[in-house]
C-alpha atoms as a PDB file:
ATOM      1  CA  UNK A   1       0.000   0.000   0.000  1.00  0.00           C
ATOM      2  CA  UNK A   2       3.022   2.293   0.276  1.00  0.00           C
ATOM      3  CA  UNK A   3       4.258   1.817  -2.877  1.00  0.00           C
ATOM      4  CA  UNK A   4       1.420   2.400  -4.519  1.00  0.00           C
ATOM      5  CA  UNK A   5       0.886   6.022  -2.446  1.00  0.00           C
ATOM      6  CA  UNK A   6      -1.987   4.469  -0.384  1.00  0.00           C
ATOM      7  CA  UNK A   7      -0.429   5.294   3.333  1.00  0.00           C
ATOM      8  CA  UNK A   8       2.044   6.909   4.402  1.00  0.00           C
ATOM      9  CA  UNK A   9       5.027   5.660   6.085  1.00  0.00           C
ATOM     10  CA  UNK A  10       4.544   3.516   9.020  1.00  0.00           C
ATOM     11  CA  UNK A  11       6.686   3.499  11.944  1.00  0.00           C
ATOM     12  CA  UNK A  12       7.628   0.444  13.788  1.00  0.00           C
ATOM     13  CA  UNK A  13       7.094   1.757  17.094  1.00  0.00           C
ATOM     14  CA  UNK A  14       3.411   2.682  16.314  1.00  0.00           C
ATOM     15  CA  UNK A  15       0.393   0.692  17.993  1.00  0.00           C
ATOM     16  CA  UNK A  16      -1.566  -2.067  16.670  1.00  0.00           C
ATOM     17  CA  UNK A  17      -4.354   0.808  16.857  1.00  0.00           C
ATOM     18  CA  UNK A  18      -2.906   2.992  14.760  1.00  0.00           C
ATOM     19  CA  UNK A  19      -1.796   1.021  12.352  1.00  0.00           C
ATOM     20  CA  UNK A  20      -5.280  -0.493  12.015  1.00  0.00           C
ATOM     21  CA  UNK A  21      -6.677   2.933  11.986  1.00  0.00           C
ATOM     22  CA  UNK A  22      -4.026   3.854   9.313  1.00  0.00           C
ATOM     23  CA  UNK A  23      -4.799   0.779   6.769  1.00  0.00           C
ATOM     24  CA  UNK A  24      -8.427   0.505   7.019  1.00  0.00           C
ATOM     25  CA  UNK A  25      -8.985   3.244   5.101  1.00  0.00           C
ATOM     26  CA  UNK A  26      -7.634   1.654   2.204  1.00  0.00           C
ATOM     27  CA  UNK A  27      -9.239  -1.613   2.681  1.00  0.00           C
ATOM     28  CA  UNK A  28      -7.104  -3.607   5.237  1.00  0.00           C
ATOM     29  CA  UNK A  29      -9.196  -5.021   7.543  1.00  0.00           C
ATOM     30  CA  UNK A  30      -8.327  -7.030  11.055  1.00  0.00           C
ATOM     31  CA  UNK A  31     -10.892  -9.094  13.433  1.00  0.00           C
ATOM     32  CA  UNK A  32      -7.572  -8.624  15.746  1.00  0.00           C
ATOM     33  CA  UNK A  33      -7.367  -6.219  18.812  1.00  0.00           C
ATOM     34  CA  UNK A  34      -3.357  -6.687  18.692  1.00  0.00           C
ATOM     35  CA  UNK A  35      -0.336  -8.039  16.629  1.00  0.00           C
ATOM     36  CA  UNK A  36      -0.379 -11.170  18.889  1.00  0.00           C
ATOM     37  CA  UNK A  37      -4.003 -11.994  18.473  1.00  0.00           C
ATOM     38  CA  UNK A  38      -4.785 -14.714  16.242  1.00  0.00           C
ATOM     39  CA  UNK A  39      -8.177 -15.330  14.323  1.00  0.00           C
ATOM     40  CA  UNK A  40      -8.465 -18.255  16.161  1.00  0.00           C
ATOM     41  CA  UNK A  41      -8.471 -16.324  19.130  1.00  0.00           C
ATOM     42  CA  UNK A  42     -12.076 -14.804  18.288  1.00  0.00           C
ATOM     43  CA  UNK A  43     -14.569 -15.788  21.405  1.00  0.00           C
ATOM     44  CA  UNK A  44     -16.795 -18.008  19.345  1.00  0.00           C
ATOM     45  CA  UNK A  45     -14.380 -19.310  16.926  1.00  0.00           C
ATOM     46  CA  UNK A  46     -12.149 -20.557  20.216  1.00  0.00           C
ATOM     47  CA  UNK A  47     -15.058 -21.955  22.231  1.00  0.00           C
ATOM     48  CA  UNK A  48     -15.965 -24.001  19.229  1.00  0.00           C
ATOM     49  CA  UNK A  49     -12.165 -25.139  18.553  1.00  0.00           C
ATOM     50  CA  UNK A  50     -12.236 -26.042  22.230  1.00  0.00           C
ATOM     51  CA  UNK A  51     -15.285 -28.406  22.118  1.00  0.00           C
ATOM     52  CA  UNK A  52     -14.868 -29.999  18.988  1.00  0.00           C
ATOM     53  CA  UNK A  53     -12.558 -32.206  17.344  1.00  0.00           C
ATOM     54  CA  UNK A  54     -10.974 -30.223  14.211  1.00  0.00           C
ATOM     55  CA  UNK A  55     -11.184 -32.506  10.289  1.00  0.00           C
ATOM     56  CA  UNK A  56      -8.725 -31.781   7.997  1.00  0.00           C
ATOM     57  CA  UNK A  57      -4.878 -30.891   8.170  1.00  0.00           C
ATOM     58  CA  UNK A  58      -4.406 -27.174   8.209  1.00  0.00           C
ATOM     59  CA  UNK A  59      -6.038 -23.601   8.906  1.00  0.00           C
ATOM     60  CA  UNK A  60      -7.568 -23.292   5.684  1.00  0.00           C
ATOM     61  CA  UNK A  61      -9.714 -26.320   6.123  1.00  0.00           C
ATOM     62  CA  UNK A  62      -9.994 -25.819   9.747  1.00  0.00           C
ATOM     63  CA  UNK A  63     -11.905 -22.454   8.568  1.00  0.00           C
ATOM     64  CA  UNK A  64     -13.830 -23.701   6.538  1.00  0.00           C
ATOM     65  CA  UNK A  65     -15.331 -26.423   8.608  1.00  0.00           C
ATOM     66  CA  UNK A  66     -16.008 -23.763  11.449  1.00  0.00           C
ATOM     67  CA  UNK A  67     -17.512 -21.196   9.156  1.00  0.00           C
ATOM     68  CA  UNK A  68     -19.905 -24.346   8.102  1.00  0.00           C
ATOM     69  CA  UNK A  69     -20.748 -24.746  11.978  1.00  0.00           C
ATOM     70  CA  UNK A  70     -21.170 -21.737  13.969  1.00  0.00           C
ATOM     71  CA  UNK A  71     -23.104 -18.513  12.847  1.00  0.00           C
ATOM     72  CA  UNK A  72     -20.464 -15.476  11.734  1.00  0.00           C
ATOM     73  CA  UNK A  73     -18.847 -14.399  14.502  1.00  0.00           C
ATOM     74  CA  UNK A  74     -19.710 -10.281  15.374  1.00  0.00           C
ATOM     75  CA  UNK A  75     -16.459  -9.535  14.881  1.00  0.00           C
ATOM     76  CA  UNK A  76     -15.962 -10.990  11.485  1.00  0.00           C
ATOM     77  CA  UNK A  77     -19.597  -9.213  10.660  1.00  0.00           C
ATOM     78  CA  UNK A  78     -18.251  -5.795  11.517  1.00  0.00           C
ATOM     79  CA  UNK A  79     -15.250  -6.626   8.559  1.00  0.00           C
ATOM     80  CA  UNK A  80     -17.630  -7.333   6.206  1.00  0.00           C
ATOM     81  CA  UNK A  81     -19.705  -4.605   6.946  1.00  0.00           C
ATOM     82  CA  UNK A  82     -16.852  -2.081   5.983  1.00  0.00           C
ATOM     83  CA  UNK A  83     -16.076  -3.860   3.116  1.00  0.00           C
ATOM     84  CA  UNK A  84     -19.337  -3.729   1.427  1.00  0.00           C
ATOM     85  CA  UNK A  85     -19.853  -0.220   2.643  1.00  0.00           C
ATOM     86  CA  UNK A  86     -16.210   0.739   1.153  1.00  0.00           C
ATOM     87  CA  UNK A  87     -17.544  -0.704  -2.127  1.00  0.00           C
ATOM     88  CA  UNK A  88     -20.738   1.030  -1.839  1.00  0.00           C
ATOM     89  CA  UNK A  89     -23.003  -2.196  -0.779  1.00  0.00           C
END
């Protein structure tokens, strides 16, 4: 996004916040609260991980058998809302 005069230059010693608050305007989007935070780490998507056995071998299928079984999680919602309203949805 830089390089193609999208944001300006990010610092290294700036927040997860601001950096979120810096790229979303452009169309990066985050369910994460902080660089440690892991999609998995979602309330719903954990508590579902935690009480079921996982199929597959990997993330990617891993997703896609959760997505299949619980409803969207709110904070997954509130991405998608942004996108469709930055496309004019």
């Amino acid at each position: 996004m830089k390089e193609l005069n999208l944001i300006k230059d990010v610092a290294n010693t700036g927040s997860f916040q601001e950096l979120k608050a810096l790229v979303e305007p452009v169309g990066i989007y985050t369910a994460n609260a902080s660089f440690r935070e892991k999609f998995e780490d979602i309330p719903d998507v954990k508590s579902y991980k935690d009480s079921n056995n996982m199929p597959g071998q990997g993330k990617p299928q891993e997703g896609r058998y959760i997505a299949a079984c619980i409803p969207c999680p709110k904070e997954v919602e509130e991405i998608l809302h942004k996108a469709l309203y930055r496309l004019g949805r």
